[in-house]
Protein backbone atom coordinates (compact mmCIF):
# COMPACT_ATOMS: atom_id res chain seq x y z
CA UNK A 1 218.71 78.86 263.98
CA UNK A 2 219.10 78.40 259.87
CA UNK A 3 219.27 81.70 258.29
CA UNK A 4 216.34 80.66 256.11
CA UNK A 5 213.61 80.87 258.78
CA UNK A 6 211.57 83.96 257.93
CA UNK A 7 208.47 84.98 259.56
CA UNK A 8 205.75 85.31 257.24
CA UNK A 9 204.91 89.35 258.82
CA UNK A 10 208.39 90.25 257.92
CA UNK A 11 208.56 92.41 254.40
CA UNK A 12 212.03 91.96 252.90
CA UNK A 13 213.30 95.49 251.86
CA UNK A 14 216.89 97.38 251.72
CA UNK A 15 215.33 100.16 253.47
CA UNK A 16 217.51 102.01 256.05
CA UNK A 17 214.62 100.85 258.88
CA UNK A 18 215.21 97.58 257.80
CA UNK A 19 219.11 97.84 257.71
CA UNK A 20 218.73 99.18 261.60
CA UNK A 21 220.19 96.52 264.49
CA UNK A 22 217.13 94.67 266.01
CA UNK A 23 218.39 95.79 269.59
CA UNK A 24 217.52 99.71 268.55
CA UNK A 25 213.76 97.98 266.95
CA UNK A 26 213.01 96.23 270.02
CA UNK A 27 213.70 99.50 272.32
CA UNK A 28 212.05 101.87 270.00
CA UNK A 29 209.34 99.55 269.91
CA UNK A 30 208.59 99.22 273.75
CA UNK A 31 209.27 102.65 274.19
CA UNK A 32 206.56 103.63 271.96
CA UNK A 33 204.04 101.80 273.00
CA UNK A 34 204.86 102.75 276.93
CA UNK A 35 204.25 106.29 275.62
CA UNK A 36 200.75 105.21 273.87
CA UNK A 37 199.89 103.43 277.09
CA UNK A 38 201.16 106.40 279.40
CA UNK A 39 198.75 109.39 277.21
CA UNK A 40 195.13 110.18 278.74
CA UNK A 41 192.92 109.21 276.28
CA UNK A 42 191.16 112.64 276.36
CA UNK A 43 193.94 113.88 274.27
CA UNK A 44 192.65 113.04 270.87
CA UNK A 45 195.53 114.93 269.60
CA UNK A 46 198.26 113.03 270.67
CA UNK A 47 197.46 109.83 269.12
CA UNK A 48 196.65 111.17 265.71
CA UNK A 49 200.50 112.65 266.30
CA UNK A 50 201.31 108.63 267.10
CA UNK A 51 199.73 107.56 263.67
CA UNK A 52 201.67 110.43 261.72
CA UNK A 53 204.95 109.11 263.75
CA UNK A 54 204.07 105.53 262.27
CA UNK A 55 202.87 106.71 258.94
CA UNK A 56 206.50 108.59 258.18
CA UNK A 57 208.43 104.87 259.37
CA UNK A 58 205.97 103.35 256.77
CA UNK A 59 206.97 105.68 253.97
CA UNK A 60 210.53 105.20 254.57
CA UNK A 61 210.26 101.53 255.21
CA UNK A 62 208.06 101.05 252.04
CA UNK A 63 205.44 99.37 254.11
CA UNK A 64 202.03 99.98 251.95
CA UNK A 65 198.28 100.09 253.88
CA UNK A 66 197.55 97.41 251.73
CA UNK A 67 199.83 95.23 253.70
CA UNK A 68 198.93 96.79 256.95
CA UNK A 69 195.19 96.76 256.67
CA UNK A 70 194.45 92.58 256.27
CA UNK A 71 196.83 91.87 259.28
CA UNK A 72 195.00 94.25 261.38
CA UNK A 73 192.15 91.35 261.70
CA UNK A 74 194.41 89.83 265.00
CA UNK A 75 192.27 92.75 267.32
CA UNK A 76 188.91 92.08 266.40
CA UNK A 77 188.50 90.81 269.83
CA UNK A 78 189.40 93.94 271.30
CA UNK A 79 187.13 95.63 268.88
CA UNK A 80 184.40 93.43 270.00
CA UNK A 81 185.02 93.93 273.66
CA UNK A 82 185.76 98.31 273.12
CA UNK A 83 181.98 98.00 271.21
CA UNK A 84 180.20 96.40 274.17
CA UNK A 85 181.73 98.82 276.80
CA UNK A 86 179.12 101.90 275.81
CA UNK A 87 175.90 99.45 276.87
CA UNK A 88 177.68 98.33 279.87
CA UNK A 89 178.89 101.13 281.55
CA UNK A 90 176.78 103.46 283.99
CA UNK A 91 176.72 106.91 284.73
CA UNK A 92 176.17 109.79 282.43
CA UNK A 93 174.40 108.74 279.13
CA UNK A 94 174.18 110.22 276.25
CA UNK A 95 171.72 108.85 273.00
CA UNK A 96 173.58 108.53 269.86
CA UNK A 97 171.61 107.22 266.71
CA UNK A 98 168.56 106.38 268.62
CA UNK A 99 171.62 104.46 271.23
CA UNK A 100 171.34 105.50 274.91
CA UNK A 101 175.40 105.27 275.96
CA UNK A 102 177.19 105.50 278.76
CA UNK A 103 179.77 108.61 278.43
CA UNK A 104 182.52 106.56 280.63
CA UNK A 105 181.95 103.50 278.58
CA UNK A 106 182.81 105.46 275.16
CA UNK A 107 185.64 106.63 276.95
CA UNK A 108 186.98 103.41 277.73
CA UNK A 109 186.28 102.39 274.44
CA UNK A 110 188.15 104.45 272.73
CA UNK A 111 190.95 104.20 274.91
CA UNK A 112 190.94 100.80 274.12
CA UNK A 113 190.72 100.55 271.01
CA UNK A 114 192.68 103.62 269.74
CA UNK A 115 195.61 102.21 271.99
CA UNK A 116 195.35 98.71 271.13
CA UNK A 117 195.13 99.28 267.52
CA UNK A 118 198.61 102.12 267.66
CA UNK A 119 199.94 98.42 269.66
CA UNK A 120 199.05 96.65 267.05
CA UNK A 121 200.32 98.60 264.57
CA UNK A 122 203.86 99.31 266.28
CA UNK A 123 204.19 95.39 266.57
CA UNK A 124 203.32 94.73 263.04
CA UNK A 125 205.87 97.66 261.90
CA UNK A 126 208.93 96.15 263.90
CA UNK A 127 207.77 92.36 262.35
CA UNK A 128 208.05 94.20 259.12
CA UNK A 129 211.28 95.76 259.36
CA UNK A 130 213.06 92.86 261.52
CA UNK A 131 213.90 89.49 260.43
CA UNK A 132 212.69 86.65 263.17
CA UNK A 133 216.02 85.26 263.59
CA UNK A 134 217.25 88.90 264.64
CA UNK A 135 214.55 88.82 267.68
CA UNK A 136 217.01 86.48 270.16
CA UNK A 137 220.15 88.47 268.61
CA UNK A 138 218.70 91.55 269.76
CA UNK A 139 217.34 90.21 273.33
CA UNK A 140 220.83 88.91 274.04
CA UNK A 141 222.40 92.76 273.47
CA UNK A 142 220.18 94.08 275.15
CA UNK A 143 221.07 91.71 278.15
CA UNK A 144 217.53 90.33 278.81
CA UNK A 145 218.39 87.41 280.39
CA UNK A 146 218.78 84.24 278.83
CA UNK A 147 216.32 82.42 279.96
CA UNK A 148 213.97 84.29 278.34
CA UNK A 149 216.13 84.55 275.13
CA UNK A 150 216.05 81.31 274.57
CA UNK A 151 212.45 80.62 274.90
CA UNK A 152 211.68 83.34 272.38
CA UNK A 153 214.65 81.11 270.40
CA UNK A 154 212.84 77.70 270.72
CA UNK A 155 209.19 79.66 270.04
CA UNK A 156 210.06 80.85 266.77
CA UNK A 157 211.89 77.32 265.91
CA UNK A 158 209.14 75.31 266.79
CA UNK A 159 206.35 77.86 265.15
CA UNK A 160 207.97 76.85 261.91
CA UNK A 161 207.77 73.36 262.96
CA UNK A 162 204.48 73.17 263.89
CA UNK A 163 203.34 75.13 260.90
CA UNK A 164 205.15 72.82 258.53
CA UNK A 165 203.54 69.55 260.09
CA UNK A 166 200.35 71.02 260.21
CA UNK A 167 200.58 71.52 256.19
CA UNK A 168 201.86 67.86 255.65
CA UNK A 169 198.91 66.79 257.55
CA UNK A 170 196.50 68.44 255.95
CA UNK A 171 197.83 67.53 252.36
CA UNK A 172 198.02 63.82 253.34
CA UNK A 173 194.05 64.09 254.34
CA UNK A 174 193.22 66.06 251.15
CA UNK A 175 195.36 63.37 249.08
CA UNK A 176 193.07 60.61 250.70
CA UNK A 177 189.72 62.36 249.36
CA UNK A 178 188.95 64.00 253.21
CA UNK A 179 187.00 67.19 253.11
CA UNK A 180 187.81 68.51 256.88
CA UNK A 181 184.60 71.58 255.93
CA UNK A 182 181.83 68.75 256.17
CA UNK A 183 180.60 68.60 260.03
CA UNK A 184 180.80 64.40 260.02
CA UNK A 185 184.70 64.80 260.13
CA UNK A 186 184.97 66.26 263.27
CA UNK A 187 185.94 63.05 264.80
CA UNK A 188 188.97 62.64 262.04
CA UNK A 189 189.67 66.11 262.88
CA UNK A 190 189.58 65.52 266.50
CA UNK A 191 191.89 62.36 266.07
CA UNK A 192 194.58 64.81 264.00
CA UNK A 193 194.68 67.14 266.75
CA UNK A 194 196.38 64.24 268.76
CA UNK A 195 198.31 62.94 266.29
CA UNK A 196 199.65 66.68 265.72
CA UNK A 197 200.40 66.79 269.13
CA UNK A 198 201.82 63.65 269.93
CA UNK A 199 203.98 64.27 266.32
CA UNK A 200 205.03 67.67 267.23
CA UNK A 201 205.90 66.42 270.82
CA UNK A 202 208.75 63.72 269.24
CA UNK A 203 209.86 66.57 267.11
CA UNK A 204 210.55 68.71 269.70
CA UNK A 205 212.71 66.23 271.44
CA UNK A 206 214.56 65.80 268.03
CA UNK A 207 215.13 69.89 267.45
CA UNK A 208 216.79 69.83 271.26
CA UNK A 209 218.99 66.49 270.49
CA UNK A 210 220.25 68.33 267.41
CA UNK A 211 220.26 71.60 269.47
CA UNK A 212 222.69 70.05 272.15
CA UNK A 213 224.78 67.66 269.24
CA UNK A 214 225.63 71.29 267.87
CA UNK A 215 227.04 72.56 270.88
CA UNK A 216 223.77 74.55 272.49
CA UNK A 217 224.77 75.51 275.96
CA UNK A 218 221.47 77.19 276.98
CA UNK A 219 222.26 80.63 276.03
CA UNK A 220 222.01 81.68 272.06
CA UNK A 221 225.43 83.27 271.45
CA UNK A 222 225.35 86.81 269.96
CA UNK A 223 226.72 86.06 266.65
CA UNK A 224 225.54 87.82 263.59
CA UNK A 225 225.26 91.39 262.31
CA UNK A 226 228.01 93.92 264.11
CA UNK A 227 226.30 95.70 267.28
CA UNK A 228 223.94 98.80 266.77
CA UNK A 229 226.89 102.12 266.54
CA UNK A 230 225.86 105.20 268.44
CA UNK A 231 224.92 106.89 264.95
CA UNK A 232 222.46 104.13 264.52
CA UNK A 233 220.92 104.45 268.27
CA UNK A 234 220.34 108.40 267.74
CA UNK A 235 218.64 107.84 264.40
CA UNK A 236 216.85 104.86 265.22
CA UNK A 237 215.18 106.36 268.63
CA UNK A 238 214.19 109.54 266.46
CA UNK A 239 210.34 108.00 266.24
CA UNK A 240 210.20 107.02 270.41
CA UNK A 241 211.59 110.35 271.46
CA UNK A 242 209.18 112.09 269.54
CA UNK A 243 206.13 109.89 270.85
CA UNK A 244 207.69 110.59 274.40
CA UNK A 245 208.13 114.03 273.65
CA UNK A 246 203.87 113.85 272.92
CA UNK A 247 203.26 112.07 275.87
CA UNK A 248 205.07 114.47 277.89
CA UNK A 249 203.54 117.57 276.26
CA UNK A 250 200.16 115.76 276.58
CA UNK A 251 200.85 115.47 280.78
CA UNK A 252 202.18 119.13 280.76
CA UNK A 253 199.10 121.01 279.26
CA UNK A 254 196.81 119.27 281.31
């Protein structure tokens, strides 16, 4: 993996978040959420104490709302499905601008989407903060096997890949006076879909050729940035014990 492969979610910065091992990212990270996942979603409280958790990494990290907000657009389906939920629950209604709802479908609605979007927003924060070809260096300490290390390995490889050829393609069609918007070119649009794939397929076999000519054994070797210290594991987990510290106060009072 060339050092030069950078995600386009990740936000270069010196920031001590972003000088943190991505083994301690990836565990915070999971352990949030689990918390988010874990808290009734009666307790209104808790998940405003969630955003404030996330809010405080953001400061630190020098992540703006501005650069939050636009990538936020990748769960308007859940939005969509959270916003149907009211009209197609039963049970107890209750009318609401003129809106006869069901009281278990708001519920579930908000459920969903106030834990999808604190999801979200967790996964867009570790992006942020982590650079891509940390991810596998990460997996690999924290002994997920390697299997599943390497897949993540080839995924992020062959994102760039396919990214790259789908730019070339479209430039060559531009360059040739094609206008993909106009609803006659579906066919020529239909025709690069194949040629993508059947280009992207021989490019594949190339990255694995080079892959094993380099000496790729099937497991990515854990070279790179020194291991996570236990300093760095205590100050890194700060923001999951305290969102496990809500969930468990949330489960307590009830």
């Amino acid at each position: 993996m060339g050092a030069g492969h950078a995600h386009p979610l990740y936000l270069d910065g010196t920031s001590p978040v972003h000088r943190l091992p991505a083994e301690i990212g990836i565990v915070c990270a999971v352990v949030f959420v689990f918390a988010v996942v874990a808290t009734p979603r009666e307790a209104f409280w808790a998940f405003a104490g969630y955003l404030a958790i996330l809010i405080v990494i953001w400061r630190i990290a020098g992540i703006a709302l501005t650069w939050i907000g636009p990538r936020m657009l990748i769960e308007l389906p859940f939005v969509t499905l959270a916003l149907l939920l009211p009209f197609a629950e039963g049970g107890a209604r209750v009318t609401v601008l003129g809106l006869s709802l069901s009281v278990a479908g708001l519920y579930a609605a908000w459920g969903i989407l106030v834990k999808g979007t604190l999801g979200v927003l967790v996964s867009l924060t570790l992006a942020a903060t982590t650079p891509a070809r940390d991810l596998p260096l990460g997996l690999a300490r924290l002994r997920v096997p390697a299997m599943l290390t390497t897949i993540v390995v080839l995924m992020l490889r062959y994102l760039d890949l396919l990214t790259a050829e789908v730019e070339r393609m479209r430039t060559a069609r531009l360059s040739r006076g094609d206008d993909p918007r106009t609803f006659r070119q579906i066919g020529a649009t239909a025709r690069g879909v194949g040629g993508l794939f059947v280009r992207s397929y021989e490019r594949g076999e190339r990255v694995h050729l080079a892959m094993l000519s380099r000496g790729f054994t099937g497991s990515v070797p854990t070279i790179g940035a020194p291991p996570a210290t236990a300093a760095m594991w205590r100050a890194g987990l700060v923001p999951a014990v305290c969102a496990v510290g809500i969930c468990v106060t949330v489960w307590v009072l009830r």
